[in-house]
PDB file of N, CA and C in Angstrom:
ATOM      1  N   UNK A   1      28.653  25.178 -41.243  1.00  0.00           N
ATOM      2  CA  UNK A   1      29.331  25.163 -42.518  1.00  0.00           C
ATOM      3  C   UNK A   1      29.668  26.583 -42.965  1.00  0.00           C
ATOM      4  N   UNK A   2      28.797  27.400 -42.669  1.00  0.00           N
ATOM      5  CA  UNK A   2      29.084  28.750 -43.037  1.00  0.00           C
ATOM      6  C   UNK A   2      30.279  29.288 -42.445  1.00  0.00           C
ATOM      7  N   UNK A   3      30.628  29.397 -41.284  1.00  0.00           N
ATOM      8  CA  UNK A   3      31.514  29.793 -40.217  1.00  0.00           C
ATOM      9  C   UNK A   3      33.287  28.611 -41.137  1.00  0.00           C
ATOM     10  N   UNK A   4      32.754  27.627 -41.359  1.00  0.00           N
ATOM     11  CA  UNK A   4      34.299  27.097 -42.360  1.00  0.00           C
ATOM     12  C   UNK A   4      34.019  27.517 -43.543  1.00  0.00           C
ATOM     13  N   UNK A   5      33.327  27.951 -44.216  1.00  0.00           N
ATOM     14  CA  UNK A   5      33.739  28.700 -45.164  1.00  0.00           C
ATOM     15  C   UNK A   5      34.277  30.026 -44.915  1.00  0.00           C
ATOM     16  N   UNK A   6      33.804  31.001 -44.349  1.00  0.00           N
ATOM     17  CA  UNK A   6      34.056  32.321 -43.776  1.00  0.00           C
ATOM     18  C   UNK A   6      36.091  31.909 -43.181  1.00  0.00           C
ATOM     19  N   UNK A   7      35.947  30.955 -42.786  1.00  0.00           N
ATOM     20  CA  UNK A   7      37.427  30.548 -42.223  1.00  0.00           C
ATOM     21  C   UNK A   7      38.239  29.955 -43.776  1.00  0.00           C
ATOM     22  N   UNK A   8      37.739  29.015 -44.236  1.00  0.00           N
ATOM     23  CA  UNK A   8      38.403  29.452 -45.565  1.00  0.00           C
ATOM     24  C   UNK A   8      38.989  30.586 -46.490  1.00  0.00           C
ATOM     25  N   UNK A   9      37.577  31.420 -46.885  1.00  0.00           N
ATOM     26  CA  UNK A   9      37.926  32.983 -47.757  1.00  0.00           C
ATOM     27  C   UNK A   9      38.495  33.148 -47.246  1.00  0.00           C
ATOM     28  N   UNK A  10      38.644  33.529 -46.013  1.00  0.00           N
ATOM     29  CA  UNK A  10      39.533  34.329 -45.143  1.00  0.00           C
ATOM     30  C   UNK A  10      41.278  33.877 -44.909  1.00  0.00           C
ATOM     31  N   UNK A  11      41.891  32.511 -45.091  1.00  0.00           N
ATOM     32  CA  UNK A  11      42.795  32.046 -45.234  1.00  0.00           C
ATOM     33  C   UNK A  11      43.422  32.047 -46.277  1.00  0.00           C
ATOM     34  N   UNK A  12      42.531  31.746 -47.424  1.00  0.00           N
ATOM     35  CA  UNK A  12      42.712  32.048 -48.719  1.00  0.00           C
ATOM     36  C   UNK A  12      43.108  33.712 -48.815  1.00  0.00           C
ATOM     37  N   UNK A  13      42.511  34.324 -48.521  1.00  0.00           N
ATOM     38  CA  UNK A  13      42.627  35.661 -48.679  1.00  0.00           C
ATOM     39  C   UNK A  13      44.247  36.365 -48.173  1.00  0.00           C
ATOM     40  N   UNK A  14      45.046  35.323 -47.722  1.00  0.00           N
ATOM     41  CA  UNK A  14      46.448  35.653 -46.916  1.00  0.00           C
ATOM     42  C   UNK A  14      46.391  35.964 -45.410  1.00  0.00           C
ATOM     43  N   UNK A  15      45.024  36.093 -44.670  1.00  0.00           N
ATOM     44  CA  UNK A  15      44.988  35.551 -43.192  1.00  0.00           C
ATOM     45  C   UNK A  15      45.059  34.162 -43.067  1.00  0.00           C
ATOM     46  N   UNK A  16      46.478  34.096 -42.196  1.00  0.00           N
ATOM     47  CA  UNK A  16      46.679  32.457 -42.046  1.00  0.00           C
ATOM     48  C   UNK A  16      46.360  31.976 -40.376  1.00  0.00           C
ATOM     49  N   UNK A  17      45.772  33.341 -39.691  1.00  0.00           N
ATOM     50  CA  UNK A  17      45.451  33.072 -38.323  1.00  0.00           C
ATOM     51  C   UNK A  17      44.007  33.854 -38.163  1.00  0.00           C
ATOM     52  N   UNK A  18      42.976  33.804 -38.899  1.00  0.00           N
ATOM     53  CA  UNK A  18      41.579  34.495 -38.792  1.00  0.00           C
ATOM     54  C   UNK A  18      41.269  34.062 -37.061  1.00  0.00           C
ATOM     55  N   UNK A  19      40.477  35.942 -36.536  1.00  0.00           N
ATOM     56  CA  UNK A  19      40.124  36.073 -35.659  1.00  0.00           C
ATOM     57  C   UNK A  19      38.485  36.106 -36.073  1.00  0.00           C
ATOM     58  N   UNK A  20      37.590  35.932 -34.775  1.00  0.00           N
ATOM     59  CA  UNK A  20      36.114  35.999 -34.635  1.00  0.00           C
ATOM     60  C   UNK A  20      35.610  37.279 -35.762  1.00  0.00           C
ATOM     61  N   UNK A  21      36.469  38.186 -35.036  1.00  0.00           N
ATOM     62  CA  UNK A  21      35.864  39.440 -35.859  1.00  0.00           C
ATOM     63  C   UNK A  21      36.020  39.300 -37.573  1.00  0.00           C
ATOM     64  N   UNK A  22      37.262  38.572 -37.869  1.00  0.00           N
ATOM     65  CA  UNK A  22      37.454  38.807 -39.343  1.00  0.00           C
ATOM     66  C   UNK A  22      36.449  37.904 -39.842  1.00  0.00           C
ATOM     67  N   UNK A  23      35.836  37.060 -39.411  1.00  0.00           N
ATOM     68  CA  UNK A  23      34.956  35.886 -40.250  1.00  0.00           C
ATOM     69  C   UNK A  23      33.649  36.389 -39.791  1.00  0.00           C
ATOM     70  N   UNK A  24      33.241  37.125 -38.679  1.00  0.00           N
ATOM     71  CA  UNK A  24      31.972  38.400 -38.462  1.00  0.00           C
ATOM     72  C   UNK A  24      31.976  39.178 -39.534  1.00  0.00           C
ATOM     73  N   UNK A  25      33.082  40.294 -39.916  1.00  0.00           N
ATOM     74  CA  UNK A  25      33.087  40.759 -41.201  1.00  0.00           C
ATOM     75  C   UNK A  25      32.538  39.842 -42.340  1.00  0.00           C
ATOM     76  N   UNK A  26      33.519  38.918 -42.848  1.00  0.00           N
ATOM     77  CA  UNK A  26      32.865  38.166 -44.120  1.00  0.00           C
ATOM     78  C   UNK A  26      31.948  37.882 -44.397  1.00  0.00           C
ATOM     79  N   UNK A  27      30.937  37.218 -43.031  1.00  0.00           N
ATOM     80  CA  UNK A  27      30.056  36.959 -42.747  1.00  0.00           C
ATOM     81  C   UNK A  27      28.738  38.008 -43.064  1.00  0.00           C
ATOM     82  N   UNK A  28      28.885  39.328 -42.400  1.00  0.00           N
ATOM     83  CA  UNK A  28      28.092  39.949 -42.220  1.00  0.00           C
ATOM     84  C   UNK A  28      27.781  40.851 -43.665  1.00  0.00           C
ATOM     85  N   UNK A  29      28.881  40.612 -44.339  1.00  0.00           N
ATOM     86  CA  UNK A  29      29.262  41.254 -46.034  1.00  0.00           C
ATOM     87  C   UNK A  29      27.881  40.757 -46.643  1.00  0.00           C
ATOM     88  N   UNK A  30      27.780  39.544 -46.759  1.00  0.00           N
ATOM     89  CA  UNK A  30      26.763  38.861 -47.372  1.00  0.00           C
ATOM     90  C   UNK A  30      25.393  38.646 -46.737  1.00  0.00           C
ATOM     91  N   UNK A  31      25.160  39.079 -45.070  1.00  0.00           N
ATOM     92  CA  UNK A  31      23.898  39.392 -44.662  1.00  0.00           C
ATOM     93  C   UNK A  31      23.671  38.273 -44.077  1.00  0.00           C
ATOM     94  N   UNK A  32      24.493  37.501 -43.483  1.00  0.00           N
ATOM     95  CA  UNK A  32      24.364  36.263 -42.515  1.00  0.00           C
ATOM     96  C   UNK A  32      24.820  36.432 -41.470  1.00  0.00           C
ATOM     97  N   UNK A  33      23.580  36.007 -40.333  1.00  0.00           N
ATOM     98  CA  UNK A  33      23.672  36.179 -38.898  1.00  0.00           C
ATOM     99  C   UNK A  33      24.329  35.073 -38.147  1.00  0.00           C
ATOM    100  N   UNK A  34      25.418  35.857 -37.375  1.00  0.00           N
ATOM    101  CA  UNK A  34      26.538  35.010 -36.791  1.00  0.00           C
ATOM    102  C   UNK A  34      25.793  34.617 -35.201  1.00  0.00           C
ATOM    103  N   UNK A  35      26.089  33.463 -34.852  1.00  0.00           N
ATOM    104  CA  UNK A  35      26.255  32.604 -33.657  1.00  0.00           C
ATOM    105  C   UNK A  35      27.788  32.944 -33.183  1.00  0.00           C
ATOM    106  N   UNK A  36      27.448  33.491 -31.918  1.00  0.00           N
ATOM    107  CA  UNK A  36      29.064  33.405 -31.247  1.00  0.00           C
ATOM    108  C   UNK A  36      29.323  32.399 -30.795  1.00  0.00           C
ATOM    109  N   UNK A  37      28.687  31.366 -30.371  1.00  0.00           N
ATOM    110  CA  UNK A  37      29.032  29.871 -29.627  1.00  0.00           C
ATOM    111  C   UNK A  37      29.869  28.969 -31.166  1.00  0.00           C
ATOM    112  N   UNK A  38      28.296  28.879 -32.039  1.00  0.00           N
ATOM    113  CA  UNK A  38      29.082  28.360 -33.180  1.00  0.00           C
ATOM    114  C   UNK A  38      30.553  28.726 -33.703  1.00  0.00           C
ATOM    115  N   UNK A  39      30.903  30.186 -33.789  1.00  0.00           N
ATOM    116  CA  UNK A  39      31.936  30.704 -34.399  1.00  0.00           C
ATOM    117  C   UNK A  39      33.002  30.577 -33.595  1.00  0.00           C
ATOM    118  N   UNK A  40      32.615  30.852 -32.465  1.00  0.00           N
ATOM    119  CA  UNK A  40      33.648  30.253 -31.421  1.00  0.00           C
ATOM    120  C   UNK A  40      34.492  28.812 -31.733  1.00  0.00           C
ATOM    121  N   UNK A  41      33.305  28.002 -31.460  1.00  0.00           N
ATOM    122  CA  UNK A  41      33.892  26.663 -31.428  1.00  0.00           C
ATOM    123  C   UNK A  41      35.007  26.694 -32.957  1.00  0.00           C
ATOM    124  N   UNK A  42      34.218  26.977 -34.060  1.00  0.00           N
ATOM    125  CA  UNK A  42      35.062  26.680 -35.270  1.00  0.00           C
ATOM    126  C   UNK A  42      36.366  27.566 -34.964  1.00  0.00           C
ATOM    127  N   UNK A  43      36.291  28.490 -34.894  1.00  0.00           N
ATOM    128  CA  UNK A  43      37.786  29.242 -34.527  1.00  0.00           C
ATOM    129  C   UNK A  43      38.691  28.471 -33.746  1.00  0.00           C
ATOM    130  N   UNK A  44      38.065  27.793 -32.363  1.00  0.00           N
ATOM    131  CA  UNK A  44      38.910  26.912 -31.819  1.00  0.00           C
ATOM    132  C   UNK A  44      39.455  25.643 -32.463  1.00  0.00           C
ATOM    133  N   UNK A  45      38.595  25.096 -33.003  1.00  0.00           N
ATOM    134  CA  UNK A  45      38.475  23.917 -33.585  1.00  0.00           C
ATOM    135  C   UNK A  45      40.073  24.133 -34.420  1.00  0.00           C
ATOM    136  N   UNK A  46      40.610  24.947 -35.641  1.00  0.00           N
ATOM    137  CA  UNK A  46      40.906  25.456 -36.830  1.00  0.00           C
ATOM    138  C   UNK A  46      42.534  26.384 -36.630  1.00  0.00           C
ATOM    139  N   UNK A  47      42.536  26.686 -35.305  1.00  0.00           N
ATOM    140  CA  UNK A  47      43.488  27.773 -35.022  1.00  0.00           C
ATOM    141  C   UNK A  47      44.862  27.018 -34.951  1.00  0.00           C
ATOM    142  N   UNK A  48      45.759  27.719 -35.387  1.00  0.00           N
ATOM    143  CA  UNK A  48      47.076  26.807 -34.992  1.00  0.00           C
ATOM    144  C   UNK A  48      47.139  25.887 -36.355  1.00  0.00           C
ATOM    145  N   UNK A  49      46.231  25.670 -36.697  1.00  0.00           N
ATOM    146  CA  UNK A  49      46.395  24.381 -38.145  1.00  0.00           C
ATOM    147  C   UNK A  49      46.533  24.608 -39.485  1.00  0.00           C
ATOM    148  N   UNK A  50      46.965  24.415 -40.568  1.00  0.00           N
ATOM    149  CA  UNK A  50      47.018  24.410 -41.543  1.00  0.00           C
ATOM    150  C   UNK A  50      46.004  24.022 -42.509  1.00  0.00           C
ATOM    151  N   UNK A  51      45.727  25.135 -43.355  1.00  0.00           N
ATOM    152  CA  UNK A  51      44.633  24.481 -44.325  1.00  0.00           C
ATOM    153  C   UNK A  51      44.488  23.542 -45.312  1.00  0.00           C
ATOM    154  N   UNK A  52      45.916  23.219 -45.685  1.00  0.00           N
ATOM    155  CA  UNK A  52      46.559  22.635 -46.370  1.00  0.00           C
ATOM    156  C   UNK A  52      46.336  21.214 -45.696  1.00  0.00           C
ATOM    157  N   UNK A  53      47.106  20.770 -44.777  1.00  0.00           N
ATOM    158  CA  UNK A  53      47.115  19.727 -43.466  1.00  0.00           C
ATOM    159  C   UNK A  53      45.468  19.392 -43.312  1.00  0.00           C
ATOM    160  N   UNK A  54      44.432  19.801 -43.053  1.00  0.00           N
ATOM    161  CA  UNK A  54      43.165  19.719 -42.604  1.00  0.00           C
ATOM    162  C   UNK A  54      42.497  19.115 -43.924  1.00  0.00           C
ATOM    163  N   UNK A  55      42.370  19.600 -45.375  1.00  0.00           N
ATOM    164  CA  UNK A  55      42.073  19.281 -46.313  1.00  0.00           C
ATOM    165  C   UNK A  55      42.655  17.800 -46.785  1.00  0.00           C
ATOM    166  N   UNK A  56      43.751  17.791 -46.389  1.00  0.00           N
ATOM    167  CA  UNK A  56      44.727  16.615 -47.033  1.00  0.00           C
ATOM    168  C   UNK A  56      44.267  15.303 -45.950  1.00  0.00           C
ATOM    169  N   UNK A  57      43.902  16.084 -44.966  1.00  0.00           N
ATOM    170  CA  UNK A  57      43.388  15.269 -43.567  1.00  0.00           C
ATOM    171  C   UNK A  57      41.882  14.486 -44.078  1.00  0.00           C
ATOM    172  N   UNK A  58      41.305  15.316 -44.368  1.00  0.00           N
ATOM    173  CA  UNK A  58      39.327  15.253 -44.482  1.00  0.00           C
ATOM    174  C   UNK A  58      39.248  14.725 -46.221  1.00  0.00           C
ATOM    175  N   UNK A  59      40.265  14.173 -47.160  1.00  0.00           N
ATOM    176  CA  UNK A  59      40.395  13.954 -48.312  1.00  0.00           C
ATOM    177  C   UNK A  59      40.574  12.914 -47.962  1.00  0.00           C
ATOM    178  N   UNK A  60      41.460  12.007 -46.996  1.00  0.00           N
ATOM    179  CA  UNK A  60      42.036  10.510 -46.833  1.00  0.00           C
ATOM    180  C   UNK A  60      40.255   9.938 -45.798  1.00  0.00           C
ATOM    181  N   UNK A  61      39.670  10.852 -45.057  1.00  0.00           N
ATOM    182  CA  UNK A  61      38.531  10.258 -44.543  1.00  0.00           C
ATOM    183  C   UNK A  61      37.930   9.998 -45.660  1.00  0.00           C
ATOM    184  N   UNK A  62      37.478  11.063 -46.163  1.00  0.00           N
ATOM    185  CA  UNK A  62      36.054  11.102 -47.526  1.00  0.00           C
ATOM    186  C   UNK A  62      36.223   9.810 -48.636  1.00  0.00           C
ATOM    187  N   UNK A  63      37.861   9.073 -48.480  1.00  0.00           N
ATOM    188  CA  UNK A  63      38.367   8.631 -49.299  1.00  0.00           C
ATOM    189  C   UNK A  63      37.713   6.764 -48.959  1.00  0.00           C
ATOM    190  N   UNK A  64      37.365   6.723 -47.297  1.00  0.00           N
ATOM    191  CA  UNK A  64      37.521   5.440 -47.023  1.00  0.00           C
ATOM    192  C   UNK A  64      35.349   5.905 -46.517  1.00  0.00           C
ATOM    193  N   UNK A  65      35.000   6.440 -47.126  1.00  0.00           N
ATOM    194  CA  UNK A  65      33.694   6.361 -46.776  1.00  0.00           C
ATOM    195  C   UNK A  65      32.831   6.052 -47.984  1.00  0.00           C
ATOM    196  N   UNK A  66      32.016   4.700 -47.580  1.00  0.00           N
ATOM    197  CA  UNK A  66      30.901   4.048 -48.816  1.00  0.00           C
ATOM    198  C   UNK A  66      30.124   5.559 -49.450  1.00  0.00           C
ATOM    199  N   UNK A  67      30.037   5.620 -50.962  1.00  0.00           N
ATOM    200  CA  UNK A  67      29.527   6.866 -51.485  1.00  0.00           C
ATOM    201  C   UNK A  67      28.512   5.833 -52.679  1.00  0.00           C
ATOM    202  N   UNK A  68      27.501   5.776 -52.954  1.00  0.00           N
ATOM    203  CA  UNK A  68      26.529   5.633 -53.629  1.00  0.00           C
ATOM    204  C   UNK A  68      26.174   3.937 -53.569  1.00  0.00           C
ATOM    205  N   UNK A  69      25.495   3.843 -54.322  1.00  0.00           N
ATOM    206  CA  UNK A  69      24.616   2.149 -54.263  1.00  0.00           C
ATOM    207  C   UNK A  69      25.470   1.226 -55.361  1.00  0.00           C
ATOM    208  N   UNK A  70      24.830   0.264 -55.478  1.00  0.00           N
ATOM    209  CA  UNK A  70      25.004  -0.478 -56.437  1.00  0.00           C
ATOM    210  C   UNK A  70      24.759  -0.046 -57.903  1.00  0.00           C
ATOM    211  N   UNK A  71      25.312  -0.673 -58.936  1.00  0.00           N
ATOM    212  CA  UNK A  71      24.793   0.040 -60.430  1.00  0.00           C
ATOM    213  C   UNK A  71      23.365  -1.188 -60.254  1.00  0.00           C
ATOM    214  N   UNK A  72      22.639  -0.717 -61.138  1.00  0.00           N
ATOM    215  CA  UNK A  72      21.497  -1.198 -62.003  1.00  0.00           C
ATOM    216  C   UNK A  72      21.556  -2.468 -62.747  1.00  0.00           C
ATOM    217  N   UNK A  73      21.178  -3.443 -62.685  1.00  0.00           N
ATOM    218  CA  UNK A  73      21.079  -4.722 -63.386  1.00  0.00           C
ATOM    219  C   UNK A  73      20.877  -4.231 -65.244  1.00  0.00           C
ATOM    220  N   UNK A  74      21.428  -4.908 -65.940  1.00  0.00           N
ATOM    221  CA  UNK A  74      20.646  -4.353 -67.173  1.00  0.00           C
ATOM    222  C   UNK A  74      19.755  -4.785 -67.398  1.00  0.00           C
ATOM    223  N   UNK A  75      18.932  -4.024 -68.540  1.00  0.00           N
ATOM    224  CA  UNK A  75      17.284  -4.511 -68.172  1.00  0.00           C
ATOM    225  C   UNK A  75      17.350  -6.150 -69.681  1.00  0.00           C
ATOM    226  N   UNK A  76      16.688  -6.568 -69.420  1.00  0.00           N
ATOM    227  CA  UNK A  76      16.180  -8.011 -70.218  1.00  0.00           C
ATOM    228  C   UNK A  76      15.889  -7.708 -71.321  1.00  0.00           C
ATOM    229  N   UNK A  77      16.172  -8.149 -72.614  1.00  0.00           N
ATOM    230  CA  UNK A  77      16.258  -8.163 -73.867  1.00  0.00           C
ATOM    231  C   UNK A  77      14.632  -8.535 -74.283  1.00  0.00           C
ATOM    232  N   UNK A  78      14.305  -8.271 -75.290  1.00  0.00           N
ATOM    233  CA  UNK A  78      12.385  -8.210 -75.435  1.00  0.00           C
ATOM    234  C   UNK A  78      12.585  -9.964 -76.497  1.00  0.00           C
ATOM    235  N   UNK A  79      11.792 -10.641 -75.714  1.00  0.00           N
ATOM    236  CA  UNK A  79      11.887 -12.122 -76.425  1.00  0.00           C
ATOM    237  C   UNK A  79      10.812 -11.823 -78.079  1.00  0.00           C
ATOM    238  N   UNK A  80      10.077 -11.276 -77.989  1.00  0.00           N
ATOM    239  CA  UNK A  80       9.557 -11.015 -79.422  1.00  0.00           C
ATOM    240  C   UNK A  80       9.683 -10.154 -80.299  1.00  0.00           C
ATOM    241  N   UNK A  81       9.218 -10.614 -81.223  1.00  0.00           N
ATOM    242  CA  UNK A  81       8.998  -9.065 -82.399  1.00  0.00           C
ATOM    243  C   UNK A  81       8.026  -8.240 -82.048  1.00  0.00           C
ATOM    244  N   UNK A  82       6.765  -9.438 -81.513  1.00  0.00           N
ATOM    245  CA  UNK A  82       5.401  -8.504 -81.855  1.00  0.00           C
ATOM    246  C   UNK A  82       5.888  -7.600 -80.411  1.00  0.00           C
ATOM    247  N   UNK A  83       6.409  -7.689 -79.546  1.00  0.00           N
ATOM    248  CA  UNK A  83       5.787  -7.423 -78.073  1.00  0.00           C
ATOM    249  C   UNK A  83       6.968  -5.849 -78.944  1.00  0.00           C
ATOM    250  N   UNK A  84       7.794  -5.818 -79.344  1.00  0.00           N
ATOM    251  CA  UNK A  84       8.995  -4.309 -79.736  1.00  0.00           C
ATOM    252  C   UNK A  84       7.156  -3.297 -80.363  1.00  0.00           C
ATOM    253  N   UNK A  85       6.872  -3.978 -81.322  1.00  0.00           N
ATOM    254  CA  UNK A  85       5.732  -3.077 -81.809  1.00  0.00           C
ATOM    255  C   UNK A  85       4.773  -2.672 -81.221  1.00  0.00           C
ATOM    256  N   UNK A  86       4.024  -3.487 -80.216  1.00  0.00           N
ATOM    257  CA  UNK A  86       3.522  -2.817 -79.713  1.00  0.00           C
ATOM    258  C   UNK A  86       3.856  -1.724 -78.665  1.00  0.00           C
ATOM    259  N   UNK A  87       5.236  -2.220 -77.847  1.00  0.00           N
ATOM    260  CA  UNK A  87       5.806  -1.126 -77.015  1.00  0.00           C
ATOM    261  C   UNK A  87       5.833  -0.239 -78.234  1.00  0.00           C
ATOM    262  N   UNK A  88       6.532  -0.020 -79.391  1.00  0.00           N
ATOM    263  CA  UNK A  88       6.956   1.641 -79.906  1.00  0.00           C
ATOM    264  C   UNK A  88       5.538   2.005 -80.087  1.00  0.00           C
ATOM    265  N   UNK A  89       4.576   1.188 -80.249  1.00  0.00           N
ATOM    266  CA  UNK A  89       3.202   1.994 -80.699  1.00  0.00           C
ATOM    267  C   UNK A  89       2.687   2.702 -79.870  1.00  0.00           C
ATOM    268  N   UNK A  90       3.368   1.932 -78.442  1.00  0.00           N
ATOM    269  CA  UNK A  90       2.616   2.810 -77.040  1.00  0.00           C
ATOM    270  C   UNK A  90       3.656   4.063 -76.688  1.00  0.00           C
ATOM    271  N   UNK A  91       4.959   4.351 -76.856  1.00  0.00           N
ATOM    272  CA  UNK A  91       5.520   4.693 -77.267  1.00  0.00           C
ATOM    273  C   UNK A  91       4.985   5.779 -77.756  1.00  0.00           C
ATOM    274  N   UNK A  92       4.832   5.512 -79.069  1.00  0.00           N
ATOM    275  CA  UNK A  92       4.261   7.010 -79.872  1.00  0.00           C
ATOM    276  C   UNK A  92       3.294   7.514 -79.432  1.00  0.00           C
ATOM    277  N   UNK A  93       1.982   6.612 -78.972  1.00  0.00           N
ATOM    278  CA  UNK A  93       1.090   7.287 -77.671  1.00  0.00           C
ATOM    279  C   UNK A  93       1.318   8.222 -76.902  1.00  0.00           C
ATOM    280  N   UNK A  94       2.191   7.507 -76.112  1.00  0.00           N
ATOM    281  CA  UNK A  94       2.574   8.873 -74.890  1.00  0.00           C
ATOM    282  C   UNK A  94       3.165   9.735 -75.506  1.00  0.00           C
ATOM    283  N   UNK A  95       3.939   9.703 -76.164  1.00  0.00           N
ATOM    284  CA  UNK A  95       4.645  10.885 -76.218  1.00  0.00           C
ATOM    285  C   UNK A  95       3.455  11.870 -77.129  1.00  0.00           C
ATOM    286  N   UNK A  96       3.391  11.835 -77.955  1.00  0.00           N
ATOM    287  CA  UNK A  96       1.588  12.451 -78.288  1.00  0.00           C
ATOM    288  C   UNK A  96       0.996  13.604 -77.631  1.00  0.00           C
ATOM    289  N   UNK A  97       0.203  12.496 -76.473  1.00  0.00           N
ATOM    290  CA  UNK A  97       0.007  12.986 -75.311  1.00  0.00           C
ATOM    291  C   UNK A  97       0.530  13.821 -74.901  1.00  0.00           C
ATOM    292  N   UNK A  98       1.758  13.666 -74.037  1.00  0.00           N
ATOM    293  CA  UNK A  98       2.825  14.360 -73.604  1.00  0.00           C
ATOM    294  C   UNK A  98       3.336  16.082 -74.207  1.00  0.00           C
ATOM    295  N   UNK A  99       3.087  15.590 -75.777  1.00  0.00           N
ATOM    296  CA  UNK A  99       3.613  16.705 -76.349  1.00  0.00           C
ATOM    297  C   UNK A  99       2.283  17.905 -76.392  1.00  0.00           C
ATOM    298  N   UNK A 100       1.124  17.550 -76.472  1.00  0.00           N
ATOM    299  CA  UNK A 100      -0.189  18.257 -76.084  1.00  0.00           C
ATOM    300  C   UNK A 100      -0.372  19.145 -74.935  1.00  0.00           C
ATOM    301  N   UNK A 101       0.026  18.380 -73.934  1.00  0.00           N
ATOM    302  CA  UNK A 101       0.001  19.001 -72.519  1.00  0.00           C
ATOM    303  C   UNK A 101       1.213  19.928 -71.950  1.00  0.00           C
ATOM    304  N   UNK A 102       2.449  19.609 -73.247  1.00  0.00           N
ATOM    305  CA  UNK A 102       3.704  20.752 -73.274  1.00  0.00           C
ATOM    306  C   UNK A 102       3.342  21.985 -72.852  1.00  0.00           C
ATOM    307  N   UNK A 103       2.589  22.892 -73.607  1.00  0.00           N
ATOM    308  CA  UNK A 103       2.379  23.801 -73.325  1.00  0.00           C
ATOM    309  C   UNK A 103       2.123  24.657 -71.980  1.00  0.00           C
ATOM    310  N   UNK A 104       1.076  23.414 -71.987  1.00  0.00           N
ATOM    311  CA  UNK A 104      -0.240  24.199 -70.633  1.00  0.00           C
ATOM    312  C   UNK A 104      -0.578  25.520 -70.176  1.00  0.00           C
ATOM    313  N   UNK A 105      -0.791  26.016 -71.940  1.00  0.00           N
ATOM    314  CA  UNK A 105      -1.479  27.396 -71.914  1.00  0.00           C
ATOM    315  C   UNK A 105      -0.935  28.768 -71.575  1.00  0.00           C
ATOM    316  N   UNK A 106       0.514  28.680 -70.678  1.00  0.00           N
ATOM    317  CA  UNK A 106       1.216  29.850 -71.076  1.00  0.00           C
ATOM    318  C   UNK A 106       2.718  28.915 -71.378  1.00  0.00           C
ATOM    319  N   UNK A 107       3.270  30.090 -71.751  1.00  0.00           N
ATOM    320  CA  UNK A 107       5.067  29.894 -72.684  1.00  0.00           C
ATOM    321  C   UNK A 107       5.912  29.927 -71.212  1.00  0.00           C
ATOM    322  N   UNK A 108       6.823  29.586 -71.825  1.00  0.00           N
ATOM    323  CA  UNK A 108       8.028  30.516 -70.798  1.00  0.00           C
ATOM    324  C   UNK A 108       8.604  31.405 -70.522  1.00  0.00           C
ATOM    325  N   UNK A 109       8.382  32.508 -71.586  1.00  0.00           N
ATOM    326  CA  UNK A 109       8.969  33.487 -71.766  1.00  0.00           C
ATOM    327  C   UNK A 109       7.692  34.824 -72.034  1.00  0.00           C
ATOM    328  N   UNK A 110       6.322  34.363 -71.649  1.00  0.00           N
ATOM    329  CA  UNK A 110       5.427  35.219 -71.615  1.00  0.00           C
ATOM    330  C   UNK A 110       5.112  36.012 -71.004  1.00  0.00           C
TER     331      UNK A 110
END
């Protein structure tokens, strides 16, 4: 992933044909150690093509691929009065609690 980004900036940047060395540079700017096999391949992979074309390409995949679950059932309505009171009473419990143990003896900013 690093090596297509490095091929990105670098296209973006008005190289519309990035060589090994120019994405070694980018690369090495920020202190990340290059793979020549890896960088290789992506250079091959990328050369000759449009970034424009490739994006518009990998947008129509991403487009037909399942992305998250089902929603959540909603939860069941409380059949009593008494059962609401005692939940808020437990309710005010925890949070109580909760608000006690906030601290835990140093701040955030100490």
């Amino acid at each position: 992933m690093r090596y297509v980004a490095a091929y990105l900036l670098a296209t973006l940047g008005g190289n519309n044909n990035p060589k090994a060395a120019d994405l070694k540079a980018i690369l090495n700017s920020v202190g990340v150690d290059v793979e020549g096999d890896s960088l290789d391949l992506v250079i091959k992979q990328l050369s000759g093509k449009k970034l424009d074309d490739l994006m518009a390409e990998g947008m129509t995949k991403l487009a037909t691929m399942p992305s998250g679950g089902g929603a959540a059932a909603p939860a069941a309505a409380a059949a009593g009065g008494a059962e609401e009171k005692e939940d808020k009473k437990a309710a005010k419990k925890e949070e109580s609690e909760e608000e006690s143990d906030e601290d835990m003896g140093f701040g955030l900013f100490d």
